[in-house]
Structure formats: C-alpha cells, structure tokens
Protein backbone atom coordinates (compact mmCIF):
# COMPACT_ATOMS: atom_id res chain seq x y z
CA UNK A 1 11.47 -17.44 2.96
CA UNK A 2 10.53 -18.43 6.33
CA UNK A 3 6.69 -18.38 5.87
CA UNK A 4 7.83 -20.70 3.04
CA UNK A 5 9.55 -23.03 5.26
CA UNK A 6 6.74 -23.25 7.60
CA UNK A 7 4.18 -24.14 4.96
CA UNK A 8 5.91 -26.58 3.65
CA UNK A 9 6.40 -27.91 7.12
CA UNK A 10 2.86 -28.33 8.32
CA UNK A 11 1.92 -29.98 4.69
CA UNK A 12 4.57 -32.60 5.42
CA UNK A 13 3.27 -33.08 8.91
CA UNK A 14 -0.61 -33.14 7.61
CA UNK A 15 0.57 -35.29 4.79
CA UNK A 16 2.49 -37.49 7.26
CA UNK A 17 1.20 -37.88 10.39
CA UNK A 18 -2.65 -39.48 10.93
CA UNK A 19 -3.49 -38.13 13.57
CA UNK A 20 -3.14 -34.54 12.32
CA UNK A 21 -4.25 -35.12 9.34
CA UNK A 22 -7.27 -36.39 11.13
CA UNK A 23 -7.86 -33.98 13.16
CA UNK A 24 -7.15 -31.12 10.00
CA UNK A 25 -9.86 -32.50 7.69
CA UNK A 26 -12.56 -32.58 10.74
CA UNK A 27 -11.82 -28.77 11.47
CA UNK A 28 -12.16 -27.95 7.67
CA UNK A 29 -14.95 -29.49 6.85
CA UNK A 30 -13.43 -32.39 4.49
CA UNK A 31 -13.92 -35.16 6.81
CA UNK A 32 -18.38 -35.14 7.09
CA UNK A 33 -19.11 -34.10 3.54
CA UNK A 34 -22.78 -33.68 2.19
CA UNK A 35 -23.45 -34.34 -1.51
CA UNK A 36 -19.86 -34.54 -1.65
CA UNK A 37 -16.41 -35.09 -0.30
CA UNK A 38 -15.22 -31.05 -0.83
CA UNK A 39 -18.80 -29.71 -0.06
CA UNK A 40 -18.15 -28.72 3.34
CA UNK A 41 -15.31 -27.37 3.14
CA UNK A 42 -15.89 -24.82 0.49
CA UNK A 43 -19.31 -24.03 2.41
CA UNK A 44 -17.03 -22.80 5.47
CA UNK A 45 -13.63 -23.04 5.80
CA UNK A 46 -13.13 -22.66 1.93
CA UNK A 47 -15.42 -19.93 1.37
CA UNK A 48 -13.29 -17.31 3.29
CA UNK A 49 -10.41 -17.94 0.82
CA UNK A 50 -12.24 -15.88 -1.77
CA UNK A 51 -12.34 -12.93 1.45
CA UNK A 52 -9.07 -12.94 2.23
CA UNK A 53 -8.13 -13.14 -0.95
CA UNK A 54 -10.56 -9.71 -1.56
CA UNK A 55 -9.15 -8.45 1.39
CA UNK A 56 -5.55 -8.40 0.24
CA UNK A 57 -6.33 -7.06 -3.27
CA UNK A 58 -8.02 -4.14 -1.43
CA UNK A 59 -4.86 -3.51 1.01
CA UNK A 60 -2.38 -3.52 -1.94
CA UNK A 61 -4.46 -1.29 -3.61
CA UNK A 62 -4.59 1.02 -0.68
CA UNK A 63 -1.10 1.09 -0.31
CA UNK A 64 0.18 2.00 -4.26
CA UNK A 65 -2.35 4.85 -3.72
CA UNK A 66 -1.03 5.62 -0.48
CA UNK A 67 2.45 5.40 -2.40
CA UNK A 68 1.34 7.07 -5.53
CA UNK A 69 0.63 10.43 -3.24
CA UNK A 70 2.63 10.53 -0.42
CA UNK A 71 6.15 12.49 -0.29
CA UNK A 72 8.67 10.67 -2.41
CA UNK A 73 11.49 11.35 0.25
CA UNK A 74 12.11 7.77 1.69
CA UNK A 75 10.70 7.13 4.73
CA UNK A 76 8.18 10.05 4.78
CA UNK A 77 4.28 9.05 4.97
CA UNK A 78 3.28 12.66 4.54
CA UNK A 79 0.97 13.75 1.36
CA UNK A 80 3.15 15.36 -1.63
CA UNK A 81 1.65 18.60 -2.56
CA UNK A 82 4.47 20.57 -4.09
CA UNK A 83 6.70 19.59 -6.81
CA UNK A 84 10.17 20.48 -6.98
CA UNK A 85 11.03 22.38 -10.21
CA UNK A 86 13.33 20.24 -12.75
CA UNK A 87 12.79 17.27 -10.68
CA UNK A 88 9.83 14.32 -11.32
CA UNK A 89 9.70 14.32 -7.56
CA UNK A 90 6.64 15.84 -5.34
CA UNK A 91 7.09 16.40 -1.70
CA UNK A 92 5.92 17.23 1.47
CA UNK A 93 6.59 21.15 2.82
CA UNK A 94 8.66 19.63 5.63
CA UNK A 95 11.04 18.49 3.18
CA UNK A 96 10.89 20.92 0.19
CA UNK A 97 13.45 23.51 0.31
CA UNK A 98 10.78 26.60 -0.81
CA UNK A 99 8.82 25.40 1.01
CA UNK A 100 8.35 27.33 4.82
CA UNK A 101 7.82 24.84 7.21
CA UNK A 102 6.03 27.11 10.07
CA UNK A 103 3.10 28.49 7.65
CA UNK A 104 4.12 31.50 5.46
CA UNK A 105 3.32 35.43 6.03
CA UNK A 106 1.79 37.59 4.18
CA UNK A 107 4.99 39.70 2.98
CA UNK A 108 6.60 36.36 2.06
CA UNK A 109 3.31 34.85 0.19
CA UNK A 110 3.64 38.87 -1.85
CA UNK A 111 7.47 38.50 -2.29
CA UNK A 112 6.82 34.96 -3.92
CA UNK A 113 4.04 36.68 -6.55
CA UNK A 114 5.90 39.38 -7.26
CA UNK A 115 9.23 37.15 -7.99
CA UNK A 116 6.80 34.70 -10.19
CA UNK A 117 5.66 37.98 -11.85
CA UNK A 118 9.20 39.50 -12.80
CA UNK A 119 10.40 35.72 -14.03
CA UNK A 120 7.27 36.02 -16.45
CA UNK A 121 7.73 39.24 -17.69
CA UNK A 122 11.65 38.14 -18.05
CA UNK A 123 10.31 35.11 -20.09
CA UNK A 124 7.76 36.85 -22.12
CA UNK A 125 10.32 40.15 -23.61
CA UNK A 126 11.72 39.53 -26.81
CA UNK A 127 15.54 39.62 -26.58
C-alpha cells in the first residue's frame, strides 16, 4: 500500500511541478527524441522495462519451485524428501517424526526393513 502511495506521489509531482517534470523527461530520454518523440526513451530507459520485467517472471518462478519442494512445515527452507504417511504433506528429516535426525545405524536401517517386511506379509495373508 505504501509503494502505492509513493507512486502516485511522484506522478503528481512529475505531472505538477515543471521543473521536475523537466528534468524527468531529459533523464529518460523523452525530452531529445530522434525520428520521434518516444524513440529515445524506449532505446534506453524503456528498453530495460522488458528486463526487469524478465527478471521478475524468473524470480517468481524460482520461488514456487523453491516452494513446490521445500518442507511444508512453515517457516522451514529445507528440501522435503519424506512424506508422512496419511498426510499430503512432505517434510524435511528434522521435522518428520520417523525420521532420525543424527543419521541412522545400521541395526535401525535393518529394524525398519524387517518391520516394512512383516506389515507386507500382514497385508498380503488372506484372513
């Protein structure tokens, strides 16, 4: 809202004041055109609208990717690599609870297959 304010401001003040206005339309190119009027100004100060604009499409872009990927716990920037079961969410192994935090051993990595195993088996018997 306040960038909004401000714009507005300094286009009343160009609009209003000659001397600004003056000195705006040298330093963009407006004032000395060549073929005409606009033709400096979208030969420099003009032609890096198109950039920024370029610019900013390529930042938002980064960021939903960033967003698409990273942990969804708020606030975390890490990369989501683990989903948590009955959830839509993926997050980080800092804050998924099955997750160890400090690397796992080899006895726990086992423990894990062999409770993955018995769950299948459980699954797969006909009751």
């Amino acid at each position: 809202m306040g960038l909004i304010i401000a714009i507005l401001a300094l286009a009343l003040l160009i609009g209003f004041i000659g001397t600004l206005r003056h000195w705006f339309a040298l330093h963009t190119g407006t004032l000395h055109g060549g073929p005409d009027v606009y033709y400096n100004f979208w030969s420099g100060f003009g032609s890096d609208l198109g950039e920024a604009t370029l610019i900013s499409a390529v930042g938002v872009g980064v960021y939903t990717g960033v967003r698409k990927v990273n942990c969804h716990t708020k606030g975390c920037w890490r990369i989501g690599h683990h989903a948590l079961e009955g959830t839509p969410y993926i997050l980080c192994r800092h804050h998924h609870p099955e997750v160890p935090n400090h690397g796992a051993s080899h006895e726990h990595i086992l423990a894990q297959h062999q409770k993955f195993k018995l769950n299948k088996e459980a699954t797969s018997r006909p009751h």
